[in-house]
C-alpha atoms as a PDB file:
ATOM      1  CA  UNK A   1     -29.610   4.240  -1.360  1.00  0.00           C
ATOM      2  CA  UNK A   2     -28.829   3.016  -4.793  1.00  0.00           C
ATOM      3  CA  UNK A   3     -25.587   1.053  -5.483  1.00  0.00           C
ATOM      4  CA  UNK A   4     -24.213   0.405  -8.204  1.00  0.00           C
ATOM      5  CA  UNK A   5     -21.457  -2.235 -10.220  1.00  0.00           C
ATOM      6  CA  UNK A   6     -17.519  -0.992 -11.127  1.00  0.00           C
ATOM      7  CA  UNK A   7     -15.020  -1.886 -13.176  1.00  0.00           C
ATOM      8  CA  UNK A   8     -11.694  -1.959 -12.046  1.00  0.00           C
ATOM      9  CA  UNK A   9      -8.815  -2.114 -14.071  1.00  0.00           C
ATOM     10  CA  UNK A  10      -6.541  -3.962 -12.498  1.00  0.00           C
ATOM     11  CA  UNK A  11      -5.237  -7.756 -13.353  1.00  0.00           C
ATOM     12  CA  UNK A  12      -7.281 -10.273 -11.337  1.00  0.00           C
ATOM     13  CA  UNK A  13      -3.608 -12.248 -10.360  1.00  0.00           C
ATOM     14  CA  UNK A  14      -3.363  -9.013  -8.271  1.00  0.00           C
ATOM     15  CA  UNK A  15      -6.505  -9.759  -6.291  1.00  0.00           C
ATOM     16  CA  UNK A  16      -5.624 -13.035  -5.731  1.00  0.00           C
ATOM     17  CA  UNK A  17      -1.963 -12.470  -4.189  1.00  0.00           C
ATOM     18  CA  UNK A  18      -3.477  -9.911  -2.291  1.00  0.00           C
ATOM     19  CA  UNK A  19      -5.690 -12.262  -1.014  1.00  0.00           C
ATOM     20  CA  UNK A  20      -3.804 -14.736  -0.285  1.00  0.00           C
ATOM     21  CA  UNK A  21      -1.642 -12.136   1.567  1.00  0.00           C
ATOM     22  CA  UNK A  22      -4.570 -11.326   3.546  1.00  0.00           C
ATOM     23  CA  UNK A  23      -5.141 -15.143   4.023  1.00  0.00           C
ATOM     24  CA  UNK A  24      -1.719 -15.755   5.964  1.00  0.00           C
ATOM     25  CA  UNK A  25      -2.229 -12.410   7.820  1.00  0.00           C
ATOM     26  CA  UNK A  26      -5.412 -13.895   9.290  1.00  0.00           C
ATOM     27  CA  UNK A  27      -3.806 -17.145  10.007  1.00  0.00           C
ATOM     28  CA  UNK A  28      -0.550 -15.562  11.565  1.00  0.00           C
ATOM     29  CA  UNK A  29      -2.522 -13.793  13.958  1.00  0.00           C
ATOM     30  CA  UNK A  30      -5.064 -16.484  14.692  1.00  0.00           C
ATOM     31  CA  UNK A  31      -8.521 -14.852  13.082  1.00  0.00           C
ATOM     32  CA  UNK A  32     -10.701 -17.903  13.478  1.00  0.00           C
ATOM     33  CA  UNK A  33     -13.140 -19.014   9.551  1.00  0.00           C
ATOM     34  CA  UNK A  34     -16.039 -16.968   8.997  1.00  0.00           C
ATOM     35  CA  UNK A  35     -15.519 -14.564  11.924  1.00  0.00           C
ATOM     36  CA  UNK A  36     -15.075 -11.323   9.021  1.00  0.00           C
ATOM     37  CA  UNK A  37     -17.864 -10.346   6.868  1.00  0.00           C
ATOM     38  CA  UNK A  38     -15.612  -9.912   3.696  1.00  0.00           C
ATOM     39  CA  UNK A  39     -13.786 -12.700   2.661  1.00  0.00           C
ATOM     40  CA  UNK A  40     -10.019 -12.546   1.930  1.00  0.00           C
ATOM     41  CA  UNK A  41     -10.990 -11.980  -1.984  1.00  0.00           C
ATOM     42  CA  UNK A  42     -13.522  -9.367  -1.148  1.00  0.00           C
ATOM     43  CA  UNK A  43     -11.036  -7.495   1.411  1.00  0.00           C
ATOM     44  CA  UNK A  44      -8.380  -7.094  -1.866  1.00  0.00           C
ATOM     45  CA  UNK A  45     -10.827  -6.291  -3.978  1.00  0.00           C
ATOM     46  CA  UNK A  46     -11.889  -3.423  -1.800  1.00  0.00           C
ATOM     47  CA  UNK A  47      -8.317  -2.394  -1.064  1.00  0.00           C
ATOM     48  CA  UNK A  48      -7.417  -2.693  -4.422  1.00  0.00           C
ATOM     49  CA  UNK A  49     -10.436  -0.509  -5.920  1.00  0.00           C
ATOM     50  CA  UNK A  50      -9.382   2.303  -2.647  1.00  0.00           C
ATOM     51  CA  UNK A  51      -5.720   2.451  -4.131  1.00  0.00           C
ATOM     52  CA  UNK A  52      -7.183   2.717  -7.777  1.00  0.00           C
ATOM     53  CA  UNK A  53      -9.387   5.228  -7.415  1.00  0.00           C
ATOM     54  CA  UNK A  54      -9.049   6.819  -4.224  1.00  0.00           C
ATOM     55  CA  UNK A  55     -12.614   7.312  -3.309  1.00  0.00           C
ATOM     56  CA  UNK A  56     -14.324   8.495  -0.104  1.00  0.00           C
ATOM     57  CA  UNK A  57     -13.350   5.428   2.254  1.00  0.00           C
ATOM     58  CA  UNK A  58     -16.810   5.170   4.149  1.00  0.00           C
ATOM     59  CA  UNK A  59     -18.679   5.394   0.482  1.00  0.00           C
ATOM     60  CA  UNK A  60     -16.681   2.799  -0.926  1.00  0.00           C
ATOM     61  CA  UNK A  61     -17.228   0.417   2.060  1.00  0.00           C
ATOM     62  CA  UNK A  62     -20.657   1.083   2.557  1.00  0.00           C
ATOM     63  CA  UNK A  63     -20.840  -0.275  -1.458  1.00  0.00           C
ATOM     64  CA  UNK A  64     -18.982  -3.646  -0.288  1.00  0.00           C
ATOM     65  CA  UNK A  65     -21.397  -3.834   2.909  1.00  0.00           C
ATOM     66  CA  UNK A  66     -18.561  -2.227   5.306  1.00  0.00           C
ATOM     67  CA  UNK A  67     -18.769   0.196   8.129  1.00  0.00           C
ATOM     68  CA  UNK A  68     -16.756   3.250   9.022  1.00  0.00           C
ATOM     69  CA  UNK A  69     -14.593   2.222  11.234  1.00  0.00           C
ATOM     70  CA  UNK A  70     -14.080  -1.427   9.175  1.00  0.00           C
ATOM     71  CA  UNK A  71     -13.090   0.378   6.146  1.00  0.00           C
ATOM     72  CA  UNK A  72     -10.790   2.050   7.159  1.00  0.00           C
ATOM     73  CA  UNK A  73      -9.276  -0.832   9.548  1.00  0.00           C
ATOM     74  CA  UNK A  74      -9.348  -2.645   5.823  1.00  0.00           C
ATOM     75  CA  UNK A  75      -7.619  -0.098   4.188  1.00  0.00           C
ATOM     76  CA  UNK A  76      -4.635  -0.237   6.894  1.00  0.00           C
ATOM     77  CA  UNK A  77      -4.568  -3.445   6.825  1.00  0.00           C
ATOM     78  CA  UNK A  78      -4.204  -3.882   3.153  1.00  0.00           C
ATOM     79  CA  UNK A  79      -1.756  -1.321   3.379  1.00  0.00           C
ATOM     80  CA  UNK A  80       0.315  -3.481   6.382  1.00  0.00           C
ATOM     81  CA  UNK A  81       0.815  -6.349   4.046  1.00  0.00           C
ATOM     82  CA  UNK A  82       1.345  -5.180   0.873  1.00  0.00           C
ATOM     83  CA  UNK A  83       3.887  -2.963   2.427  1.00  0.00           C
ATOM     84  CA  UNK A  84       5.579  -6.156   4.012  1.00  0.00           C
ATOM     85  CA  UNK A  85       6.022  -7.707   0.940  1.00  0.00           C
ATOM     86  CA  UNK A  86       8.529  -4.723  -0.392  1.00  0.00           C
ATOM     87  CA  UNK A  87      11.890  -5.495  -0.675  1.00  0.00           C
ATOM     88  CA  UNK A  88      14.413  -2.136   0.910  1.00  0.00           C
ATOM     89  CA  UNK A  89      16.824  -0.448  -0.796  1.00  0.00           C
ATOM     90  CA  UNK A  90      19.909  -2.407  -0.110  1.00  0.00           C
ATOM     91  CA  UNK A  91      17.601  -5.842  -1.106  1.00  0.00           C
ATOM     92  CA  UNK A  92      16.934  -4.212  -4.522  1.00  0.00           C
ATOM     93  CA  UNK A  93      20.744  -3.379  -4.847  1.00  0.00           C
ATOM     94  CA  UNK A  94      21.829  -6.684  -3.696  1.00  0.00           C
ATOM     95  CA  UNK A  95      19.428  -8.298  -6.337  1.00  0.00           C
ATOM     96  CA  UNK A  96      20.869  -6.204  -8.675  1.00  0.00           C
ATOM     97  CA  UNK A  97      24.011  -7.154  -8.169  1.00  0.00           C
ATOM     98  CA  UNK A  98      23.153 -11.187  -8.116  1.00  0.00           C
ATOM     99  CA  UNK A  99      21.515 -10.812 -11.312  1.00  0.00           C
ATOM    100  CA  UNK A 100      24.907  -8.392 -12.951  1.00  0.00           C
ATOM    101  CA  UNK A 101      22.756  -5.490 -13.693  1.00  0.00           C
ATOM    102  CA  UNK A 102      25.684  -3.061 -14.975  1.00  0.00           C
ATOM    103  CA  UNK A 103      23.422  -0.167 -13.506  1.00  0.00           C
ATOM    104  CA  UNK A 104      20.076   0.722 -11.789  1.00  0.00           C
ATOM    105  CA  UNK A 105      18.074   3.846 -12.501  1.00  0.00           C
ATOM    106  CA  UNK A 106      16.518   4.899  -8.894  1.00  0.00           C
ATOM    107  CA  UNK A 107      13.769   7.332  -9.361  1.00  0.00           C
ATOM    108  CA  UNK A 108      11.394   9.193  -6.937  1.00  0.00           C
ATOM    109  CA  UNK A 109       7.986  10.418  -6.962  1.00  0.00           C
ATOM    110  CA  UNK A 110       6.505  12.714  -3.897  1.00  0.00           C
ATOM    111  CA  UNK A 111       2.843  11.734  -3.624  1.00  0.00           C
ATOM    112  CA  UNK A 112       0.600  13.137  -0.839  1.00  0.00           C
ATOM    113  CA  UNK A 113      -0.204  11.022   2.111  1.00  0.00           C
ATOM    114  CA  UNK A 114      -2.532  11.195   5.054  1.00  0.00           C
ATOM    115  CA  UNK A 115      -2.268   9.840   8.457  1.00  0.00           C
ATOM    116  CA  UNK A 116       1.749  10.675   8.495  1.00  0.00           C
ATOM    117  CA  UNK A 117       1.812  12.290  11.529  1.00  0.00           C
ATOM    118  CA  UNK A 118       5.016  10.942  12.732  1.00  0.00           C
ATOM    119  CA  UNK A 119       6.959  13.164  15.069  1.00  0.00           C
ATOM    120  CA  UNK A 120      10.794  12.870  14.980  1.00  0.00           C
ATOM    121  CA  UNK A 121      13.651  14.903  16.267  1.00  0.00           C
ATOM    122  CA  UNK A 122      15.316  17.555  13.546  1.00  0.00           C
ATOM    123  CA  UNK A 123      19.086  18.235  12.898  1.00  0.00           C
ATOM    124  CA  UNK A 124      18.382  21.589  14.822  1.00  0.00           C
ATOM    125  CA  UNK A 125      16.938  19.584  18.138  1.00  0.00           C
ATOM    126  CA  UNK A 126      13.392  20.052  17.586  1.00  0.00           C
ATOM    127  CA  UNK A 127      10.462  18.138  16.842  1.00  0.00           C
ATOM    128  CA  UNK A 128       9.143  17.512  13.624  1.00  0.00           C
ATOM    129  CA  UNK A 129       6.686  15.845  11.578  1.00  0.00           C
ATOM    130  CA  UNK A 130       9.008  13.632   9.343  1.00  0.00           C
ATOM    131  CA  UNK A 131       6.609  13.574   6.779  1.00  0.00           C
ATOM    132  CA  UNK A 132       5.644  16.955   6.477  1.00  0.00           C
ATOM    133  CA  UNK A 133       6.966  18.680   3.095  1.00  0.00           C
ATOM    134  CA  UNK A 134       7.305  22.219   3.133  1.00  0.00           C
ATOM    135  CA  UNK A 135       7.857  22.385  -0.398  1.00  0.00           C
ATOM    136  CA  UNK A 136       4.279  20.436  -0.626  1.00  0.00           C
ATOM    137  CA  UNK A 137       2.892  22.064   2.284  1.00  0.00           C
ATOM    138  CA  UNK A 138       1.227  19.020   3.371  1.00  0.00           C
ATOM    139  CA  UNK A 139       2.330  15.293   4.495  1.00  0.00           C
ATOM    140  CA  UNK A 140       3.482  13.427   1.399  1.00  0.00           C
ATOM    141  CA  UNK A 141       5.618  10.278   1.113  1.00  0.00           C
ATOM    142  CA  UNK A 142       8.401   9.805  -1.723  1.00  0.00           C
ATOM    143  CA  UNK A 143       8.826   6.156  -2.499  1.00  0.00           C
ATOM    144  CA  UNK A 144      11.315   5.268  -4.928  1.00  0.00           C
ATOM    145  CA  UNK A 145      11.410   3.132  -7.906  1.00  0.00           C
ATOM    146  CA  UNK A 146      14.429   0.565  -8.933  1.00  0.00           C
ATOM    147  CA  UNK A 147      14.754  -0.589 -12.413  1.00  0.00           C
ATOM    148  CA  UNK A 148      17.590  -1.906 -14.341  1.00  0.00           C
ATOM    149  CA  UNK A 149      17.902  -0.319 -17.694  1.00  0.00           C
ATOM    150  CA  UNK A 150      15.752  -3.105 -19.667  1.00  0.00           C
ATOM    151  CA  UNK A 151      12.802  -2.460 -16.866  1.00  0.00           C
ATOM    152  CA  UNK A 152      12.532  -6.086 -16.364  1.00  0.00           C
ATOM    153  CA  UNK A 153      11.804  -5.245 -12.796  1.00  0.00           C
ATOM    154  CA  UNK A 154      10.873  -2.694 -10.415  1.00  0.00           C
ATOM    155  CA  UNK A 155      11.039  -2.243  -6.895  1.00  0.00           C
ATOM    156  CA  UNK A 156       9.557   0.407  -4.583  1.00  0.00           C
ATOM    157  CA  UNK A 157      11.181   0.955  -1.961  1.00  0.00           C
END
């Protein structure tokens, strides 16, 4: 098999929060030095290159050394604390209101997602996927986006 090198455009700070995300994962749940082949900087920059470009999971991990079943335990993982690290919807308001913002702009995006296969119960008593979109007709998610009318900041919620 022949491998090849990538760019990826994204801003090496980003690696290295993500990293150090990783880093105090592994420590909060007791991982014990050199027990993953990857190291934290290696795990972001595989996450990060997955939510870039959205390649096939087990191709991308077999170019950072990976198996299956590791990639894709990577990927959620990535996803777990990244995802921690997002403030909710009444955080971003209350922010906004700390910091006087007159008025936010709160936008939404529907983007497809796999792996949603939550069931919940609908307004008519039956179940449901809750993430299933029938305008779609798939599983998508719709985060939303918080700015303040400069766009010093965003927020997904």
């Amino acid at each position: 098999m022949i491998t090849y090198r990538v760019r990826l455009d994204v801003p090496r700070e980003l690696v290295l929060y993500v990293s150090r995300l990783l880093a105090r994962r592994r420590r909060d749940i007791g991982t014990r030095k050199n027990t993953r082949c990857p190291g934290c900087y290696r795990q972001a920059l595989f996450g990060l290159a997955w939510y870039r470009d959205k390649t096939d999971i087990p191709r991308l991990g077999a170019g950072f050394g990976l198996s299956q079943a590791t990639s894709y335990r990577y990927v959620a993982e990535i996803t777990t604390v990244v995802a921690a690290e997002v403030p909710g919807l009444e955080e971003a308001l209350e922010r906004a209101v700390a910091e006087g913002t007159p008025y936010v702009i709160l936008d939404g995006k529907i983007v497809s997602a796999d792996r949603c296969r939550e069931k919940i119960v609908s307004q008519k008593g039956r179940e449901i996927d809750e993430w299933y979109s029938g305008k779609k007709k798939g599983f998508v998610r719709q985060p939303y986006f918080v700015t303040c009318r400069s766009g010093r900041w965003a927020l997904v919620v």
